[in-house]
N, C-alpha and C. Protein backbone atom coordinates (compact mmCIF):
# COMPACT_ATOMS: atom_id res chain seq x y z
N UNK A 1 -42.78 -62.31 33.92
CA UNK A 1 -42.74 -60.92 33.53
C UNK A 1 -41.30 -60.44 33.32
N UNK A 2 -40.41 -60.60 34.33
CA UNK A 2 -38.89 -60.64 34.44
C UNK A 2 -38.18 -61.05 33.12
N UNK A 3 -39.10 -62.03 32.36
CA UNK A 3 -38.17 -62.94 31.33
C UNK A 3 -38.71 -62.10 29.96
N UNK A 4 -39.87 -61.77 30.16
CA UNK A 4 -40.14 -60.71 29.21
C UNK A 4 -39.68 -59.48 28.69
N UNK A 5 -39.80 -58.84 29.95
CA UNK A 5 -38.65 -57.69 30.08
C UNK A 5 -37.45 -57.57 29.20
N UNK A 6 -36.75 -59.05 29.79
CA UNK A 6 -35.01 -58.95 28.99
C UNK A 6 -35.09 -59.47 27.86
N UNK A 7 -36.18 -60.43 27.36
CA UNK A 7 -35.99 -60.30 26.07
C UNK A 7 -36.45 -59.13 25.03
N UNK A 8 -37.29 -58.33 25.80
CA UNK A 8 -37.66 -57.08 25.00
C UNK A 8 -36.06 -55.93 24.90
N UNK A 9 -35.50 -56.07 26.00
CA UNK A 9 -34.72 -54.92 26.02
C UNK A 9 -33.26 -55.66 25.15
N UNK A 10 -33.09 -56.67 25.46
CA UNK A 10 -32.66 -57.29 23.91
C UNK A 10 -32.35 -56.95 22.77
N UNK A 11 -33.73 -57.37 22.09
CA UNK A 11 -34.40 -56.65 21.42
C UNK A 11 -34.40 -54.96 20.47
N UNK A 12 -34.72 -54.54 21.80
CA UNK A 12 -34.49 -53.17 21.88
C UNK A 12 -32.97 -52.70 21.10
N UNK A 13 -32.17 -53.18 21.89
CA UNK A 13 -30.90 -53.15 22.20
C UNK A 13 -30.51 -53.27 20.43
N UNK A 14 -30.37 -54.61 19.80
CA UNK A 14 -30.23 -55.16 18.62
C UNK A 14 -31.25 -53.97 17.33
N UNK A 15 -32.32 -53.41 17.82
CA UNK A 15 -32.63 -52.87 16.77
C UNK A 15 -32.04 -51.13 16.53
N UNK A 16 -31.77 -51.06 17.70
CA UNK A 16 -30.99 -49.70 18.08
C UNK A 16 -29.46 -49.85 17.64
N UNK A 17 -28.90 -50.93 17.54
CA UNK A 17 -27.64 -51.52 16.78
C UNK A 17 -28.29 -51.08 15.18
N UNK A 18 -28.54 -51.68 14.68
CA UNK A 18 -29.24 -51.91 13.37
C UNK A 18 -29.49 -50.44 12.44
N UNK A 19 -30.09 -49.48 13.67
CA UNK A 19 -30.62 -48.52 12.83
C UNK A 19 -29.60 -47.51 13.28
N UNK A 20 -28.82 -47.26 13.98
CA UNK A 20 -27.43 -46.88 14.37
C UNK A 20 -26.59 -46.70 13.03
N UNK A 21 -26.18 -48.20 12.32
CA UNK A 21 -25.51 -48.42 10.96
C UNK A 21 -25.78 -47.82 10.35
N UNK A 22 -27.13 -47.72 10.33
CA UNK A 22 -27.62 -47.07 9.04
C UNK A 22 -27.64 -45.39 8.84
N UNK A 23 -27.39 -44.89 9.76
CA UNK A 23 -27.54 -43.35 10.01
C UNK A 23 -25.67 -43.12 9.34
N UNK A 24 -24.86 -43.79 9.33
CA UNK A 24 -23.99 -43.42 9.35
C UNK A 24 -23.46 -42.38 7.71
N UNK A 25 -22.78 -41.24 7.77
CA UNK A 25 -22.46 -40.90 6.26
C UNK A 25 -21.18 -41.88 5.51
N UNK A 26 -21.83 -41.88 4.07
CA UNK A 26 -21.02 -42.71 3.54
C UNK A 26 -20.64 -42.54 2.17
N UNK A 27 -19.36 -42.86 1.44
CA UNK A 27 -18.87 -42.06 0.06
C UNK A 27 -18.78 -43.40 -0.34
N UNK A 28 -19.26 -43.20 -2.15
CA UNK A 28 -19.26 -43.76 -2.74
C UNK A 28 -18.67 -43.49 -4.39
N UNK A 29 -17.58 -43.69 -4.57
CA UNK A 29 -16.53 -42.94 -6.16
C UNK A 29 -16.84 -41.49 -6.17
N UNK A 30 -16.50 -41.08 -4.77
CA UNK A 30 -16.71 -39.55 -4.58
C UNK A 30 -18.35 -38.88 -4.03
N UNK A 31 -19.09 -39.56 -4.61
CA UNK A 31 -20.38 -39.34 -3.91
C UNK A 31 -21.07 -39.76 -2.26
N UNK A 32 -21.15 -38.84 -1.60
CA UNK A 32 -21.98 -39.00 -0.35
C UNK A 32 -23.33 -39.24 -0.17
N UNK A 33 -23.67 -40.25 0.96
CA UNK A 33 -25.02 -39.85 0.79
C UNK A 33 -25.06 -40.42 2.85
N UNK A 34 -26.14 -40.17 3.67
CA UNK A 34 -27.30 -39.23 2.66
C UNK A 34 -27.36 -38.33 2.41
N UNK A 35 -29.07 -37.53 2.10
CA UNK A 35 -28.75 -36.38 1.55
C UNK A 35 -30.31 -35.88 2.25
N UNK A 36 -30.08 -34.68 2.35
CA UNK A 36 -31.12 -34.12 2.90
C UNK A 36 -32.62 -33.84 1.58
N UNK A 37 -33.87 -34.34 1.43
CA UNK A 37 -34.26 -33.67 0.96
C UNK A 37 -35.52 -33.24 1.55
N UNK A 38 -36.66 -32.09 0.56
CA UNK A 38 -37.64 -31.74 0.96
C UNK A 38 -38.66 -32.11 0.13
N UNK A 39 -39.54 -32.82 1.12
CA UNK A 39 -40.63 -33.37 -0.01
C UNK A 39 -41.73 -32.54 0.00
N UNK A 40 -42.75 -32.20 -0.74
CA UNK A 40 -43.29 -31.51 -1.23
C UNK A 40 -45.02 -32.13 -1.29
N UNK A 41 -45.98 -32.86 -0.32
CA UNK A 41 -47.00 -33.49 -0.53
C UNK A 41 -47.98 -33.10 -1.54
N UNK A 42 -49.01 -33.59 -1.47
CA UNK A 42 -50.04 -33.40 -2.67
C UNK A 42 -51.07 -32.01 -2.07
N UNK A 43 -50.99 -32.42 -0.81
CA UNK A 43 -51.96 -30.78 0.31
C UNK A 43 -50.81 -29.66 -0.06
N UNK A 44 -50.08 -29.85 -0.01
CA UNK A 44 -49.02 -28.57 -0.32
C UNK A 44 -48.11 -28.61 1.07
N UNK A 45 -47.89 -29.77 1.92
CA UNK A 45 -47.37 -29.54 2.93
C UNK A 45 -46.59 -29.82 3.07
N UNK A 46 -44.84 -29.35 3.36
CA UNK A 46 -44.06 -29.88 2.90
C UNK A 46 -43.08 -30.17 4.26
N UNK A 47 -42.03 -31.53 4.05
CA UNK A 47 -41.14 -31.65 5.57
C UNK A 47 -39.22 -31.52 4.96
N UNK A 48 -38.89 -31.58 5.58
CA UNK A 48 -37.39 -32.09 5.27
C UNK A 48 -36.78 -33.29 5.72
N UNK A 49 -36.34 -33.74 5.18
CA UNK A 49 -36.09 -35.73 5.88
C UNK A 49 -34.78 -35.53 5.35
N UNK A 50 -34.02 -36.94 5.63
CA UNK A 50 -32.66 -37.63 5.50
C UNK A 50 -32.82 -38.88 4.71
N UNK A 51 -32.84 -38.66 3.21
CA UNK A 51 -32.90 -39.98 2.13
C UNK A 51 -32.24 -40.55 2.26
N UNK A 52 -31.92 -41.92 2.60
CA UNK A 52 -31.31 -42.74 3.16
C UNK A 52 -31.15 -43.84 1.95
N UNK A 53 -32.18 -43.82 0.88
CA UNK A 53 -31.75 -44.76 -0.10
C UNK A 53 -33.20 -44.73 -1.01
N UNK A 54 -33.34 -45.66 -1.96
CA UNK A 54 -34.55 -45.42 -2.74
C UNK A 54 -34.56 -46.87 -2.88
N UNK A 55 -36.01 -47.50 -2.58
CA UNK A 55 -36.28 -48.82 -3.19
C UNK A 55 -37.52 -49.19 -3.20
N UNK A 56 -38.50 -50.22 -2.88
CA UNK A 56 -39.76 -50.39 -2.77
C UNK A 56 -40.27 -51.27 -2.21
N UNK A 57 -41.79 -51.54 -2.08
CA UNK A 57 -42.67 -51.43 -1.16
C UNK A 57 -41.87 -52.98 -1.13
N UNK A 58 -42.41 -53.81 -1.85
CA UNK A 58 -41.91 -55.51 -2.00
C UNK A 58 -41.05 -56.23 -1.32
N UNK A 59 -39.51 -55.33 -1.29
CA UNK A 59 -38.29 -55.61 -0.43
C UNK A 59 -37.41 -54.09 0.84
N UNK A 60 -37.19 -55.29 1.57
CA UNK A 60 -36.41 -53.56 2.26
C UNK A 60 -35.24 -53.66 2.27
N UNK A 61 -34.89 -53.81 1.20
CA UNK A 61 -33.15 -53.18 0.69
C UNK A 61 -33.55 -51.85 -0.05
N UNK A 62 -32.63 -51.43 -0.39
CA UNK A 62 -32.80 -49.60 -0.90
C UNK A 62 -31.40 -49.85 -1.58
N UNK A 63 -31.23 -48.35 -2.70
CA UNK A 63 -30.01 -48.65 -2.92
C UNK A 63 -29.14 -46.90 -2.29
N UNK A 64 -28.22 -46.90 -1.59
CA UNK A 64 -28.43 -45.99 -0.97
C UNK A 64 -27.25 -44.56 -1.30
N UNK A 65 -26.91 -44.80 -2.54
CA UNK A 65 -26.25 -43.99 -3.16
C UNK A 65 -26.68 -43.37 -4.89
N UNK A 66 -27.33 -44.17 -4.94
CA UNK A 66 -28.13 -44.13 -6.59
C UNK A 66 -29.37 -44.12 -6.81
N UNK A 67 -29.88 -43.66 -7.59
CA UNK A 67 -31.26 -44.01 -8.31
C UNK A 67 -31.29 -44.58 -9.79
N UNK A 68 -31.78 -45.59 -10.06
CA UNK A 68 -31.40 -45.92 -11.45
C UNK A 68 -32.87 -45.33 -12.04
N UNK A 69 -32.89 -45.40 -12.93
CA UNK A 69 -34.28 -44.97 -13.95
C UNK A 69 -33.91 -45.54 -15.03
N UNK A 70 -34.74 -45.58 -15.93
CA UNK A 70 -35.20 -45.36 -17.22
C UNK A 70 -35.52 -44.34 -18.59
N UNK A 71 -34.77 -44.51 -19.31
CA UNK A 71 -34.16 -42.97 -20.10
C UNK A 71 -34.82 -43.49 -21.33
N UNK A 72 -35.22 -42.36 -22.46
CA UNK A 72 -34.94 -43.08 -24.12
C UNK A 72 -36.18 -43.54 -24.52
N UNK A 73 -37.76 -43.42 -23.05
CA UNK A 73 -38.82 -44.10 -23.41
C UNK A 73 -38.58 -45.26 -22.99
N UNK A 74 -37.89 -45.68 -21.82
CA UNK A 74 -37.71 -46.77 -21.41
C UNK A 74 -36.78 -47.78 -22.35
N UNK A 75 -36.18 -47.47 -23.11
CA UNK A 75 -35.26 -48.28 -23.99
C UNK A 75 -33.70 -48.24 -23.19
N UNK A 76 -33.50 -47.98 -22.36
CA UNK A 76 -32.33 -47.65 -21.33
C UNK A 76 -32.09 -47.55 -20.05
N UNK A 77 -31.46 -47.76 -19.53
CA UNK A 77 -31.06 -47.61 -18.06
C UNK A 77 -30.61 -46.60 -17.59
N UNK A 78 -30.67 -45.40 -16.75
CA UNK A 78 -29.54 -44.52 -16.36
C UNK A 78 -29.43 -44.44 -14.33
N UNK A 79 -28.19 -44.75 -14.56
CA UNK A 79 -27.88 -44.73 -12.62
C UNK A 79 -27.30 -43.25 -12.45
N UNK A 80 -28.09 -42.62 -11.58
CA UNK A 80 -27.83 -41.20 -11.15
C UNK A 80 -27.44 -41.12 -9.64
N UNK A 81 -26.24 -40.50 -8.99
CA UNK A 81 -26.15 -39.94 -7.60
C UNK A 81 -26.79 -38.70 -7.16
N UNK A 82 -27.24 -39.86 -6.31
CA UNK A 82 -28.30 -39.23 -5.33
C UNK A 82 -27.97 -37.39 -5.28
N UNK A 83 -26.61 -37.47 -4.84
CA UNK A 83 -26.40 -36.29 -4.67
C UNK A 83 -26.03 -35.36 -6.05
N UNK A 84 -26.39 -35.61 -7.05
CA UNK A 84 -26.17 -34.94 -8.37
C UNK A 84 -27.42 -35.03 -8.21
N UNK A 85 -28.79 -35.07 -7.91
CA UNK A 85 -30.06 -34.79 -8.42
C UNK A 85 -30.69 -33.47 -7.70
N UNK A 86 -31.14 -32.60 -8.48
CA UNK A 86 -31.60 -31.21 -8.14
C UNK A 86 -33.13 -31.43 -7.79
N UNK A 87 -33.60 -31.98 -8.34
CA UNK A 87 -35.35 -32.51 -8.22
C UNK A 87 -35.89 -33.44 -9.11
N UNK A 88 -37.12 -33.82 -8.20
CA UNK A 88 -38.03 -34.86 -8.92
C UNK A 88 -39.33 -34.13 -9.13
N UNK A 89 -39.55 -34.23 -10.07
CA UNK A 89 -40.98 -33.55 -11.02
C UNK A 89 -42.22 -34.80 -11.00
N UNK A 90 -43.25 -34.47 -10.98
CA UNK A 90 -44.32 -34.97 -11.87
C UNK A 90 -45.02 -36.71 -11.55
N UNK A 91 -44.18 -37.13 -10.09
CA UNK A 91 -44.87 -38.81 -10.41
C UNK A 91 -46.23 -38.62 -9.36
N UNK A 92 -46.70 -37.33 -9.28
CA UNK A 92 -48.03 -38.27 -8.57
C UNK A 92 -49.28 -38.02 -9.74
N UNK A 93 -48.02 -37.66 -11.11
CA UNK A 93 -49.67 -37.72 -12.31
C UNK A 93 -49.50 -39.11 -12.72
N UNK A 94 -49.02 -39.38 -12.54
CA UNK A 94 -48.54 -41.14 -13.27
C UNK A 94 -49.69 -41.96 -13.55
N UNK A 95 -50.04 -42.53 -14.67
CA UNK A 95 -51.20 -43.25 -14.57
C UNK A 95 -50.66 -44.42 -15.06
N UNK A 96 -49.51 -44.92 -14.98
CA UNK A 96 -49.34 -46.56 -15.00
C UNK A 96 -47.20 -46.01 -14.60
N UNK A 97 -47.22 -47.58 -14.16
CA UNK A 97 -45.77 -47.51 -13.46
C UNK A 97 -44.92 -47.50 -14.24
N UNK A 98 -45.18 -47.13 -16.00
CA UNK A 98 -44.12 -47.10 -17.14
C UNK A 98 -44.09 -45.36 -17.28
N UNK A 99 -45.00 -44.73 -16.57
CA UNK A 99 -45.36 -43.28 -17.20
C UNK A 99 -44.04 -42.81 -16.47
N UNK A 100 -43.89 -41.29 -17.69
CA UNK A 100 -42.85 -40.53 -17.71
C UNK A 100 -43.16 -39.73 -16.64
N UNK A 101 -41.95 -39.09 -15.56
CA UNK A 101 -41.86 -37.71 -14.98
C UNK A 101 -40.22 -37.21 -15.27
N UNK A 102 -40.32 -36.36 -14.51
CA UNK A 102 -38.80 -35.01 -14.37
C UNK A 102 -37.94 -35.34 -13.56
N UNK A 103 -36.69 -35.47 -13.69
CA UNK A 103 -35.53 -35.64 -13.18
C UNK A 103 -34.40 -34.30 -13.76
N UNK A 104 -34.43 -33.67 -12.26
CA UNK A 104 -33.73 -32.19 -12.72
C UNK A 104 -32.18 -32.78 -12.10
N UNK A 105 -31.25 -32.62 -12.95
CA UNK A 105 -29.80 -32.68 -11.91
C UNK A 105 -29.53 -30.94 -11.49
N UNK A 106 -28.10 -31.52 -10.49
CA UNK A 106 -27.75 -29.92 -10.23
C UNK A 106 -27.08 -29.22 -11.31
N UNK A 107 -26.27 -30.07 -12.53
CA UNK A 107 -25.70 -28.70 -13.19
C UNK A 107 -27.04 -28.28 -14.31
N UNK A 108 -28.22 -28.69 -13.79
CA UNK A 108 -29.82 -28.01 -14.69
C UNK A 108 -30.06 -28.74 -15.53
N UNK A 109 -29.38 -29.80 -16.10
CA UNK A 109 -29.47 -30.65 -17.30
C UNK A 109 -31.22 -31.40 -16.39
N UNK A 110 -31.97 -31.66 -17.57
CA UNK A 110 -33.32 -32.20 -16.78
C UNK A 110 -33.99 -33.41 -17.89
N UNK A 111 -34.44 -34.32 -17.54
CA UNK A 111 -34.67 -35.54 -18.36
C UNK A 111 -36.24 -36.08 -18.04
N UNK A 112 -36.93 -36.84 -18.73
CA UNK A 112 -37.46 -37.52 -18.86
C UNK A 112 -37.75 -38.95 -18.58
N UNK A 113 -38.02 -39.39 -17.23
CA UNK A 113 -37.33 -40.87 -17.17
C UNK A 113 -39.11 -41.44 -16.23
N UNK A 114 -38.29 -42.74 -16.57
CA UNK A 114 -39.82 -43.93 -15.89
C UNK A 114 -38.89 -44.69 -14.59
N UNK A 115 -39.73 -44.97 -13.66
CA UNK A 115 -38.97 -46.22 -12.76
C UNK A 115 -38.58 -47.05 -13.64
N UNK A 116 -37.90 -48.16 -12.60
CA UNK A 116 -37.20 -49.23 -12.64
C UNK A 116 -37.96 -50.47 -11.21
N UNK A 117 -37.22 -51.59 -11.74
CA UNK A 117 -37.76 -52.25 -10.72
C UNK A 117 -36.93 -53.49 -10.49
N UNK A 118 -37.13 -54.09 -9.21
CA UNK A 118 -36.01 -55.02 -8.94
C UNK A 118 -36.26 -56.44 -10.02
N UNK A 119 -35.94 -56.63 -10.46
CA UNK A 119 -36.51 -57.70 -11.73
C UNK A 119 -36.34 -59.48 -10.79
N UNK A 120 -35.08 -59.64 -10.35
CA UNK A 120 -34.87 -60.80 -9.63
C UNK A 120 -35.16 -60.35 -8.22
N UNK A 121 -36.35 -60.99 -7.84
CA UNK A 121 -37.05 -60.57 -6.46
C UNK A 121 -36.23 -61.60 -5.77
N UNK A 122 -35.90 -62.72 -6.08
CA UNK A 122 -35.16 -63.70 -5.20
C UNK A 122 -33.94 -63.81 -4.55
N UNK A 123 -33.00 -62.33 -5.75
CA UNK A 123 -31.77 -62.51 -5.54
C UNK A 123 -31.79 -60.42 -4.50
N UNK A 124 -30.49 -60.50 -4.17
CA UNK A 124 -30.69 -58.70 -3.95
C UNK A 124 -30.04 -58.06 -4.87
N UNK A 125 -30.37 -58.49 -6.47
CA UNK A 125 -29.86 -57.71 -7.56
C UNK A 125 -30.45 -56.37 -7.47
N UNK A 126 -29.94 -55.41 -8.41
CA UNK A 126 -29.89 -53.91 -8.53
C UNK A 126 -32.07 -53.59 -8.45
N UNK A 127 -32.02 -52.65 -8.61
CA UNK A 127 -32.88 -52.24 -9.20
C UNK A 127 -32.76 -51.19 -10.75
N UNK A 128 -33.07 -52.28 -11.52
CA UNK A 128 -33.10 -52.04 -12.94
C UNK A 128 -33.97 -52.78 -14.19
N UNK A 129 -35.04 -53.46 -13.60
CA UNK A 129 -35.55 -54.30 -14.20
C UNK A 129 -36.78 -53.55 -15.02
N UNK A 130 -37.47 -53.73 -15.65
CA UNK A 130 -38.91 -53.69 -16.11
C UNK A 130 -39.86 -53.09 -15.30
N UNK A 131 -40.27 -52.54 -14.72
CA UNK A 131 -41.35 -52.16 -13.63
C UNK A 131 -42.98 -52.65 -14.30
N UNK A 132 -43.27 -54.31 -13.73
CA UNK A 132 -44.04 -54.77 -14.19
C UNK A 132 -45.05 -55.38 -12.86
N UNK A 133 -44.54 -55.03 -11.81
CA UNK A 133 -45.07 -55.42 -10.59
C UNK A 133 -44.88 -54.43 -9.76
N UNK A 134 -46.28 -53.62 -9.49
CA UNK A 134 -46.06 -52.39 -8.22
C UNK A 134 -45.06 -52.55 -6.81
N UNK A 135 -44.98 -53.65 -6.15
CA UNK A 135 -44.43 -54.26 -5.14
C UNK A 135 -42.65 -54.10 -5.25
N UNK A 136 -42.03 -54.41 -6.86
CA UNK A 136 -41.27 -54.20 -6.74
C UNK A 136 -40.74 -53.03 -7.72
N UNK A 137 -41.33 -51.95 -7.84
CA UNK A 137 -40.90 -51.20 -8.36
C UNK A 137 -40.51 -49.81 -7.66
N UNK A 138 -39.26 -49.43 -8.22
CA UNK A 138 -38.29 -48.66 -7.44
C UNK A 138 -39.08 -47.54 -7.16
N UNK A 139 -39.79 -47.31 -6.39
CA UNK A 139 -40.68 -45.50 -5.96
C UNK A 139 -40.60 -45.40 -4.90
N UNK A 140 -39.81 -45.92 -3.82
CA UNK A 140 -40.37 -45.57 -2.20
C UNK A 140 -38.94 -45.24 -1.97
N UNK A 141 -38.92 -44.02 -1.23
CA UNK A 141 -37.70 -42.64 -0.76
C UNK A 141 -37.93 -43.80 0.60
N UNK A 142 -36.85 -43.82 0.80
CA UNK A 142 -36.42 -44.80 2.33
C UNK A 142 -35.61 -44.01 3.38
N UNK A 143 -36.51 -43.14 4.09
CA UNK A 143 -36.18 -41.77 4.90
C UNK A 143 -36.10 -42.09 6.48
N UNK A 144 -35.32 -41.05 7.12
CA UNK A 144 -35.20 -40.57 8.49
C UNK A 144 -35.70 -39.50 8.94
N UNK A 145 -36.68 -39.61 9.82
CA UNK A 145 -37.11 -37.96 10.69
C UNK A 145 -35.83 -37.60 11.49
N UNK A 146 -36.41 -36.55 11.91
CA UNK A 146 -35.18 -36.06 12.88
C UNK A 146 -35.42 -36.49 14.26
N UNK A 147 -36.73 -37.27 14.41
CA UNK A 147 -36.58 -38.38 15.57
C UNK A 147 -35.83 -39.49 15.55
N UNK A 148 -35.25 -39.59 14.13
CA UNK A 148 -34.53 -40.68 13.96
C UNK A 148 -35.38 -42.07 13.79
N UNK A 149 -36.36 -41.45 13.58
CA UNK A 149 -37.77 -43.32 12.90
C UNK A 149 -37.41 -43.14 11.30
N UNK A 150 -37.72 -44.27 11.40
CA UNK A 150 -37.75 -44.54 9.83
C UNK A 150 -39.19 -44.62 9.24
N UNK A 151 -38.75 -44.21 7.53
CA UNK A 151 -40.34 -44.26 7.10
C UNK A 151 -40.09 -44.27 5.47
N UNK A 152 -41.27 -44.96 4.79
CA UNK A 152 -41.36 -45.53 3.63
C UNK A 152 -42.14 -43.89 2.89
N UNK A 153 -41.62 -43.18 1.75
CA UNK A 153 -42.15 -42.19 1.16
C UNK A 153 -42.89 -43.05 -0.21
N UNK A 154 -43.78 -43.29 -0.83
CA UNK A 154 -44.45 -43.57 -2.05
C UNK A 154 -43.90 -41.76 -3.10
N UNK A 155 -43.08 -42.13 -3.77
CA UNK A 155 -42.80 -41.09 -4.97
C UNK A 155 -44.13 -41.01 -5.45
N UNK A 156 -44.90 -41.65 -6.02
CA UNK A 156 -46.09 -41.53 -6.90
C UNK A 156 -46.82 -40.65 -5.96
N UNK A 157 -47.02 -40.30 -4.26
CA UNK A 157 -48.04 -39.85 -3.11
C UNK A 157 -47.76 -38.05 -3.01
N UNK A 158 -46.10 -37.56 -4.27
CA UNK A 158 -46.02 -36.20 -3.58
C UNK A 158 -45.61 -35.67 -4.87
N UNK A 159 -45.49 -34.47 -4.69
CA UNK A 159 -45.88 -33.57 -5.80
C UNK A 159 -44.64 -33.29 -6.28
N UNK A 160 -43.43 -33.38 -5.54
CA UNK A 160 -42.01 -33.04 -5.86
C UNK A 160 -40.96 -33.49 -4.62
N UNK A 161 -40.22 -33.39 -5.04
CA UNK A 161 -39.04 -34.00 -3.97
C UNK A 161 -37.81 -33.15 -4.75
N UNK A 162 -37.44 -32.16 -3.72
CA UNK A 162 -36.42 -31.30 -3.48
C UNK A 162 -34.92 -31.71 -3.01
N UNK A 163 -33.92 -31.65 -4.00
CA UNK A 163 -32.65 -32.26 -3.38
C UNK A 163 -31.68 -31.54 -2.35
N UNK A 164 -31.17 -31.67 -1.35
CA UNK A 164 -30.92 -30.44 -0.28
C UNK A 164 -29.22 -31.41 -0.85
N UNK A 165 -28.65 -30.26 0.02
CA UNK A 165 -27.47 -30.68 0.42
C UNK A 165 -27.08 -32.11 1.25
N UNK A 166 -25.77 -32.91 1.10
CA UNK A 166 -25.79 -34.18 2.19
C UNK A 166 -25.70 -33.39 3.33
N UNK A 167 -26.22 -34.47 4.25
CA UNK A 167 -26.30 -34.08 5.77
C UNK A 167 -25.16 -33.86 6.39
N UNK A 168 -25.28 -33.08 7.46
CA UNK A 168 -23.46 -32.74 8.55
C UNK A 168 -23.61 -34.56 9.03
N UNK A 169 -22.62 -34.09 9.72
CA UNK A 169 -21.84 -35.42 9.98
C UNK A 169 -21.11 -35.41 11.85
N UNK A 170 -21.13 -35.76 12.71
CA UNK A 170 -20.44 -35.58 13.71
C UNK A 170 -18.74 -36.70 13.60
N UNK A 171 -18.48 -36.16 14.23
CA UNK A 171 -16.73 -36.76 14.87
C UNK A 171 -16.47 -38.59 14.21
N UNK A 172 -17.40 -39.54 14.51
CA UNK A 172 -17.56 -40.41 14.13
C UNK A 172 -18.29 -40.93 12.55
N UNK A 173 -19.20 -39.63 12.14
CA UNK A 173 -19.12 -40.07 10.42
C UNK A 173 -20.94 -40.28 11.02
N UNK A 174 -21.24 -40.33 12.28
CA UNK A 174 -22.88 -40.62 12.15
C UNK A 174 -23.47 -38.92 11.47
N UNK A 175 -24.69 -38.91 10.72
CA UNK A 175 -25.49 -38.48 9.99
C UNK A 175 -26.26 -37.82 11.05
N UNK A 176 -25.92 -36.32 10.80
CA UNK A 176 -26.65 -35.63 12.02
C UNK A 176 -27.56 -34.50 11.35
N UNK A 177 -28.90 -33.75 11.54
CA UNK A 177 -30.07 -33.28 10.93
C UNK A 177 -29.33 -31.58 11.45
N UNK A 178 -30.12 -30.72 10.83
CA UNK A 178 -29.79 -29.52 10.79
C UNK A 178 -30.52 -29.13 12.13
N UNK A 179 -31.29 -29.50 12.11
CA UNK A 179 -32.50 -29.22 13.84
C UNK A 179 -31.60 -29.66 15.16
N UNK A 180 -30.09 -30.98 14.99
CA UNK A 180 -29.74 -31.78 16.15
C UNK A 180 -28.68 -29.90 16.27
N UNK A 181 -28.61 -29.59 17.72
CA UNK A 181 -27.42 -29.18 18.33
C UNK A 181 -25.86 -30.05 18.89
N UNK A 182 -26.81 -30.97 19.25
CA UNK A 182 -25.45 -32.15 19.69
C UNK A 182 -25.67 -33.35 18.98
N UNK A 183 -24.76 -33.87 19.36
CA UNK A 183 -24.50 -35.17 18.30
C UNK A 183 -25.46 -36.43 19.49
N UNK A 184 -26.59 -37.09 19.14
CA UNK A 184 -27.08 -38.07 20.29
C UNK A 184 -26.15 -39.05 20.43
N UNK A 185 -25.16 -39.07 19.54
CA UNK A 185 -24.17 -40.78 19.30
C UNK A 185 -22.76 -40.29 20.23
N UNK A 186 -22.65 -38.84 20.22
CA UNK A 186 -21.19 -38.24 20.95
C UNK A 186 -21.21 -37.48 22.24
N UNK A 187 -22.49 -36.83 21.62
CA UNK A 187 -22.58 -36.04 22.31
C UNK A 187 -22.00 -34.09 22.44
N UNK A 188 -21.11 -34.93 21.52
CA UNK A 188 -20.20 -33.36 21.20
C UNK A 188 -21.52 -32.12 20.51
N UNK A 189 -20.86 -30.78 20.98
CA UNK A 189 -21.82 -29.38 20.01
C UNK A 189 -21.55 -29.99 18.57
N UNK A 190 -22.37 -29.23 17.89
CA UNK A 190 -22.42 -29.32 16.63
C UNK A 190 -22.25 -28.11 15.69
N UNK A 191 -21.72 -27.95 15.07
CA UNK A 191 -21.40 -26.59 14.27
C UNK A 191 -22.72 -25.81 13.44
């Protein structure tokens, strides 16, 4: 029982490392992420989470500063920051994984675009491929509660996805929710 124990708390230990990293804020050619948004379900019920990256069901890499899409009717590629996007329109009408929805940025400019999908499942290339296999096609919001669990969003499952501001940040750069008063990683108040 004893030997069980320590390898669970181990364990424990190593995955609490792991998901630690990942909370942290991070800039990318001027862009931060994450970013707070509000998703918007199909009941009308809506939460606020910490987007942590966008990727899909198939692999759990995400990419965690961008969203690439598909522009032009799918004749193009376009990589957008996270934090330049004002909203997502329209994917739970989707009736195949090429169909068009809304991509609003913040200075209002608003487009027309289809997923993307990881094309080389073997390698951890981009996501930009063809979206010809549900598994790997780019639709799942790769989020944080403010319990700090992680959780897989299906884009196609909600009615809109609201872009908030990036998240505060405590003393060390970890990614702290508007609900935390103190920092759990410092401990310090929070502004």
């Amino acid at each position: 029982m004893k030997r069980w124990m320590a390898i669970w708390i181990v364990c424990a230990a190593a995955g609490a490392q792991a998901q630690n990293k990942d909370v942290k804020v991070s800039e990318m050619s001027g862009h931060i992420s994450p970013v707070t948004i509000k998703v918007t379900y199909l009941n009308k019920q809506t939460r606020t989470v910490m987007l942590a990256g966008i990727g899909s069901t198939g692999r759990d890499v995400y990419l965690t500063h961008q969203l690439v899409v598909r522009g032009d009717g799918g004749a193009s590629n376009r990589s957008l920051w996270l934090d330049s996007i004002a909203a997502i329109h329209g994917t739970s009408t989707l009736k195949s994984l090429d169909g068009p929805f809304t991509i609003v940025l913040k200075n209002g400019n608003q487009f027309p675009a289809t997923f993307t999908a990881f094309h080389d499942v073997a390698a951890s290339g981009a996501c930009n491929g063809e979206p010809t296999d549900e598994r790997f096609t780019c639709n799942i919001l790769f989020v944080r509660n403010d319990d700090d669990g992680m959780e897989k969003i299906d884009l196609r499952k909600v009615e809109d996805v609201e872009f908030l501001a990036p998240v505060r940040r405590d003393k060390t750069g970890y990614a702290m929710f508007d609900v935390w008063r103190y920092s759990p990683f410092t401990g310090e108040k929070l502004p």
